[in-house]
N, C-alpha and C. Protein backbone atom coordinates (compact mmCIF):
# COMPACT_ATOMS: atom_id res chain seq x y z
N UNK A 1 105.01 109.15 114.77
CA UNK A 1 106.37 108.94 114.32
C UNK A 1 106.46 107.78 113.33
N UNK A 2 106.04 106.61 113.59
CA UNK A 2 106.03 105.78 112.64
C UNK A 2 105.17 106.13 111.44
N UNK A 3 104.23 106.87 111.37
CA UNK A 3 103.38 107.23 109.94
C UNK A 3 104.53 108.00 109.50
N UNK A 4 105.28 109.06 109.71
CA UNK A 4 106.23 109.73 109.33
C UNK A 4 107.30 108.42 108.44
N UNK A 5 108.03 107.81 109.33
CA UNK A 5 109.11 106.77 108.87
C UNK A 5 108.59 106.25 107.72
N UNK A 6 106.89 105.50 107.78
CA UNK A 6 106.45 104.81 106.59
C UNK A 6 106.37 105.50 105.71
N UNK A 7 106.07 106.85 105.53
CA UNK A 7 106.11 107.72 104.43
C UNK A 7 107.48 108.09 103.94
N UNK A 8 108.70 108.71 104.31
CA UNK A 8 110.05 108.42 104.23
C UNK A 8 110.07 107.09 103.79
N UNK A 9 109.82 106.05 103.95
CA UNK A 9 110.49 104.91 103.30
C UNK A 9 110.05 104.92 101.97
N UNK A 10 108.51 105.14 101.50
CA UNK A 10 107.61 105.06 100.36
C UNK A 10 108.59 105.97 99.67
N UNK A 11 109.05 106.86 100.21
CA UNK A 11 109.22 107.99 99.23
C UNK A 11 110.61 107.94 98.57
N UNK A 12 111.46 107.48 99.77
CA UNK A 12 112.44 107.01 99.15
C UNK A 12 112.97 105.35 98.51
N UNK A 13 111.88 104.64 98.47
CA UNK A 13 111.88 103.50 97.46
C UNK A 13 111.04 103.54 96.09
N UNK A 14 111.63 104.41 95.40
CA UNK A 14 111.49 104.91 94.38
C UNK A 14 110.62 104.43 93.07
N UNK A 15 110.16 104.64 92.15
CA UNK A 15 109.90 103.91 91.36
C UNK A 15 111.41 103.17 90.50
N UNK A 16 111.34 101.95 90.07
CA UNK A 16 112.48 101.80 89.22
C UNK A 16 112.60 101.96 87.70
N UNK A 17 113.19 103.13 86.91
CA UNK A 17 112.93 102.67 85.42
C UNK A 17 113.81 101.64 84.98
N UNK A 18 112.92 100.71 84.01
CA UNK A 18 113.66 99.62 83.27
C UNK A 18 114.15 99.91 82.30
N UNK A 19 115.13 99.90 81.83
CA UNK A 19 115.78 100.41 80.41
C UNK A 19 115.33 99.28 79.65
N UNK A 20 115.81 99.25 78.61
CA UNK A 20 115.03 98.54 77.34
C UNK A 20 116.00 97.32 76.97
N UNK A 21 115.29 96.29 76.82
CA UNK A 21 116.35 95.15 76.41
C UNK A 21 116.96 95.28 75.26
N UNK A 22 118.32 94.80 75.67
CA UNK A 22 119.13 94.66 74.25
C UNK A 22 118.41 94.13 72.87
N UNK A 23 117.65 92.99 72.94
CA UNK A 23 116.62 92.52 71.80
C UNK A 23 115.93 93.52 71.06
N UNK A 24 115.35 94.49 71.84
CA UNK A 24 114.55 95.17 71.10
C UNK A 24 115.46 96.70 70.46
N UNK A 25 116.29 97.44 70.68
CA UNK A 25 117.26 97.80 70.16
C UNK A 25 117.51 97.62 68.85
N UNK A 26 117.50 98.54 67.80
CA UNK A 26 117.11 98.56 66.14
C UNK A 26 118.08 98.80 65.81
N UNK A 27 118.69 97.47 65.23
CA UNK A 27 120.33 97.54 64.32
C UNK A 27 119.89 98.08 62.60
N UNK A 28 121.01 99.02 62.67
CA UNK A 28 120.84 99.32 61.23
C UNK A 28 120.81 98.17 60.53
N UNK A 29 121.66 96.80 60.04
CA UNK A 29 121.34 96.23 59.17
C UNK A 29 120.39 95.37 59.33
N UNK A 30 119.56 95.56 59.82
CA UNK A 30 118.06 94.70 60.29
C UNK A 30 117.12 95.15 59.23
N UNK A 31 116.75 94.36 58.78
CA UNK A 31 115.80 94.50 57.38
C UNK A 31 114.30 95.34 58.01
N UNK A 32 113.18 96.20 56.79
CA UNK A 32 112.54 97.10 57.27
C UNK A 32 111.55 96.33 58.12
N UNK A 33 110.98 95.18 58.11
CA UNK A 33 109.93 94.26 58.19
C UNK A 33 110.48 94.24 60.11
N UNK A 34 111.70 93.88 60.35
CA UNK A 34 111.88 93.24 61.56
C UNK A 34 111.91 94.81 62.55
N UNK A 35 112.73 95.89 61.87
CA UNK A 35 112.28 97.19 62.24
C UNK A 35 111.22 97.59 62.98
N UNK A 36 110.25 97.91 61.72
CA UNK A 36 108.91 97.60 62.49
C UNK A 36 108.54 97.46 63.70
N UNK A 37 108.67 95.88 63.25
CA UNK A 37 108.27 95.06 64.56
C UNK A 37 109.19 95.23 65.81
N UNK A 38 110.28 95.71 65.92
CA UNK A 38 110.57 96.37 66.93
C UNK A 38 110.07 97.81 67.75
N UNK A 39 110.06 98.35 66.69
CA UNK A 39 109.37 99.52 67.13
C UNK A 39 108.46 100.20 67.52
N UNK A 40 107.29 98.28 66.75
CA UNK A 40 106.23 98.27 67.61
C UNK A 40 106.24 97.84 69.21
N UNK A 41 107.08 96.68 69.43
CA UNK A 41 107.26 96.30 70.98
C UNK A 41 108.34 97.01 71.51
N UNK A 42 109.41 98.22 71.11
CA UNK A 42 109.30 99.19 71.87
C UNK A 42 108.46 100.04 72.50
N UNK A 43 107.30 100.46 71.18
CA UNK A 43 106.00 101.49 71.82
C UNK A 43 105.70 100.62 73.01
N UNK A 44 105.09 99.42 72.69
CA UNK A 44 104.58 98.52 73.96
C UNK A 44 105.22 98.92 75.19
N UNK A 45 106.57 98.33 75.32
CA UNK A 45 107.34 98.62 76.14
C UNK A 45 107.20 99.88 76.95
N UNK A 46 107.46 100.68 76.51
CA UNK A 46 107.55 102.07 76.97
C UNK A 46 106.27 102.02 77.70
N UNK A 47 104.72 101.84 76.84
CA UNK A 47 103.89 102.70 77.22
C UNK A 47 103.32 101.67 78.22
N UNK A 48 103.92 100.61 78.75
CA UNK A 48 103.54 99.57 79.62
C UNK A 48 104.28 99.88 81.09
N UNK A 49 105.27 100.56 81.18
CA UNK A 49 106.66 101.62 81.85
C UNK A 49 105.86 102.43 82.21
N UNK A 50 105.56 103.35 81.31
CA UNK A 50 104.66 104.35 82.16
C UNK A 50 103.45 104.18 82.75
N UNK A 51 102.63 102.93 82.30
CA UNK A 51 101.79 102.70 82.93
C UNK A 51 101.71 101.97 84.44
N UNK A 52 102.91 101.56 84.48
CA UNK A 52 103.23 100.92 85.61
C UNK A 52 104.11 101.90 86.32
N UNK A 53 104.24 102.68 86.08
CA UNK A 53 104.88 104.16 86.88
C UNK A 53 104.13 104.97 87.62
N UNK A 54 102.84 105.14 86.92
CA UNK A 54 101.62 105.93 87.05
C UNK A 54 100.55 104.95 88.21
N UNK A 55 100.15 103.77 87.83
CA UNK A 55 99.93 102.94 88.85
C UNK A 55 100.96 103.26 90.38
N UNK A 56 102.55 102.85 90.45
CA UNK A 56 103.30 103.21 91.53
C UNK A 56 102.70 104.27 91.96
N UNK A 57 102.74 105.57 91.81
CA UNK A 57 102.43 106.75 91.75
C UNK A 57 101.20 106.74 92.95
N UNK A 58 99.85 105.84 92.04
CA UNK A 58 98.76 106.40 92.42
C UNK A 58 98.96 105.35 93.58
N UNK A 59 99.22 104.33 93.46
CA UNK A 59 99.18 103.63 95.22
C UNK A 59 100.32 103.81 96.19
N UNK A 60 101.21 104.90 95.56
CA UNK A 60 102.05 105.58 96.96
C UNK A 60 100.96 106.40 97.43
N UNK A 61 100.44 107.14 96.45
CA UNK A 61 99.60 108.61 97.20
C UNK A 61 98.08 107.56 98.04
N UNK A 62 97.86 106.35 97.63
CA UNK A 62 96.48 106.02 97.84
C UNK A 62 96.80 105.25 99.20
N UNK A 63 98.17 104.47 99.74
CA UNK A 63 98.48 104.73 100.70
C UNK A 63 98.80 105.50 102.07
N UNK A 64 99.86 106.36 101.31
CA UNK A 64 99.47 107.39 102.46
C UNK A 64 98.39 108.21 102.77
N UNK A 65 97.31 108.00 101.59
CA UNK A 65 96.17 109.03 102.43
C UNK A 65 95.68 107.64 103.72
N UNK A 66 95.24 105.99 103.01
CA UNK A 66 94.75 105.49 104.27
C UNK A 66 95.54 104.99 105.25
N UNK A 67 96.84 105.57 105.25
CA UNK A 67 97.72 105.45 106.62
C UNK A 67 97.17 106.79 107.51
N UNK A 68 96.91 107.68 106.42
CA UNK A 68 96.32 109.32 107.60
C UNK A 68 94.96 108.84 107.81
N UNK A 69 94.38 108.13 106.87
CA UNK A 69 92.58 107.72 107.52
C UNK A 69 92.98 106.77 108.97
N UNK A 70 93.63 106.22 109.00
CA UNK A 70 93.83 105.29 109.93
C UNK A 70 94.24 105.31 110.90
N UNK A 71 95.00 106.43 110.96
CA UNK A 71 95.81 107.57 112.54
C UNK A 71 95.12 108.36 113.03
N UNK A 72 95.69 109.22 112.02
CA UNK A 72 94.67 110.70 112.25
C UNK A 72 93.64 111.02 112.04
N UNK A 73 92.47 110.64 110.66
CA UNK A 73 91.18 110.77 110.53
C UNK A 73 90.37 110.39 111.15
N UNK A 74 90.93 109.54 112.13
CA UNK A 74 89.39 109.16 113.07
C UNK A 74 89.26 109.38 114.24
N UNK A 75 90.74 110.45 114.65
CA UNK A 75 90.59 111.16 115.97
C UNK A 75 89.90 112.23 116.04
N UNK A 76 89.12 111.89 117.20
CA UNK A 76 87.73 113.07 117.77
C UNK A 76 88.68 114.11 118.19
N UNK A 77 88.67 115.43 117.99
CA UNK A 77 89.18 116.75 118.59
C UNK A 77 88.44 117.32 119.26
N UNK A 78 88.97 117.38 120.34
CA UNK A 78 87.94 118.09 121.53
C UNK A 78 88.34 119.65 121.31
N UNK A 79 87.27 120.52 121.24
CA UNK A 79 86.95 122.43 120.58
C UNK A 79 85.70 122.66 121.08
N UNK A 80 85.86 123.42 120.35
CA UNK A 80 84.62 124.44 120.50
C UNK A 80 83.46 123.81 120.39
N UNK A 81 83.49 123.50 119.65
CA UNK A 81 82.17 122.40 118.85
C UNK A 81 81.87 121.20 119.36
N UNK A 82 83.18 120.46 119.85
CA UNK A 82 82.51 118.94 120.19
C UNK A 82 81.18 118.68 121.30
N UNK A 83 81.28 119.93 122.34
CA UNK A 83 80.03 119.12 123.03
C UNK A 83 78.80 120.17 123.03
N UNK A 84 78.36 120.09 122.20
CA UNK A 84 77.41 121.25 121.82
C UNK A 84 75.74 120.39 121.14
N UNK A 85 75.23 120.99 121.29
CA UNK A 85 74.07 119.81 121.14
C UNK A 85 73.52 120.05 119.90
N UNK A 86 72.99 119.45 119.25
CA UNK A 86 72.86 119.55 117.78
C UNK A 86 71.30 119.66 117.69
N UNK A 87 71.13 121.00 117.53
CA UNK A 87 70.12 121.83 117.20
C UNK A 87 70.16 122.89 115.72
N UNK A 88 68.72 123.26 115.36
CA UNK A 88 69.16 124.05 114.52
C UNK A 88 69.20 125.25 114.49
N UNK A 89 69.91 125.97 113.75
CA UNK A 89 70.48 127.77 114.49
C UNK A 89 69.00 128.37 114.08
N UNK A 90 68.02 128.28 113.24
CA UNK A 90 67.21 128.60 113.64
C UNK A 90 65.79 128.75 113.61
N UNK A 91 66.36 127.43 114.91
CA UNK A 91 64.76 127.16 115.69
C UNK A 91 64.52 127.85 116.58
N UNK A 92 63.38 128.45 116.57
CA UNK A 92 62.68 129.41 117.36
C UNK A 92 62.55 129.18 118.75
N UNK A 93 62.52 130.17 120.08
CA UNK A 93 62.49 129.91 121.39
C UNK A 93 61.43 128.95 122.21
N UNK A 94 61.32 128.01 122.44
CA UNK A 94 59.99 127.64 122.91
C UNK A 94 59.52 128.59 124.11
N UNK A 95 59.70 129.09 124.55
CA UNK A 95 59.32 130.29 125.23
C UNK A 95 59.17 131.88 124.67
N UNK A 96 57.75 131.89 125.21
CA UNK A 96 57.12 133.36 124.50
C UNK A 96 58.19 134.36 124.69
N UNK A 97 58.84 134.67 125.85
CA UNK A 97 59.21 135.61 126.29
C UNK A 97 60.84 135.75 125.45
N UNK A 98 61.37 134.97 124.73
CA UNK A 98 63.02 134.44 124.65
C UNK A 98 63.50 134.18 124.81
């Protein structure tokens, strides 16, 4: 139940997008030179946003897998298989007969 809740919370604390500061915002009468240079630290901007989106992303998912390594992956399931002796399927009878 609590691995459940922690995942519900991850999921709903969202990534946040940052909108773009007023500074960088390209006034028409802004000469071509300062342009530019906005539009270069918009690209920045942006592609620094998504990179930090994509990061969020990968350490929500890289979390909840080692919250499931940490619960559930290391419980032994008792089946068919668990108490069976580890031989190989096929090694021959040590007895002539079978």
């Amino acid at each position: 139940m609590a691995l459940k809740r922690k995942v519900e919370q991850a999921a709903r604390s969202d990534y946040q997008i940052r909108s773009l500061p007023t500074k960088l915002k390209i006034d028409p009468n802004d000469p071509e030179d300062v342009k530019a240079a906005k539009r270069k630290k918009i690209h920045a901007f942006k592609s620094k946003a998504r990179f930090e989106q994509l990061d969020f992303a990968q350490n929500k998912r890289q979390n909840a897998w080692q919250q499931f390594q940490t619960t559930k992956g290391k419980a032994k399931k008792v089946g068919f298989f668990s108490g069976r002796k580890k031989e190989s399927i096929f090694k021959s009878p040590e007895d002539h007969r079978g």
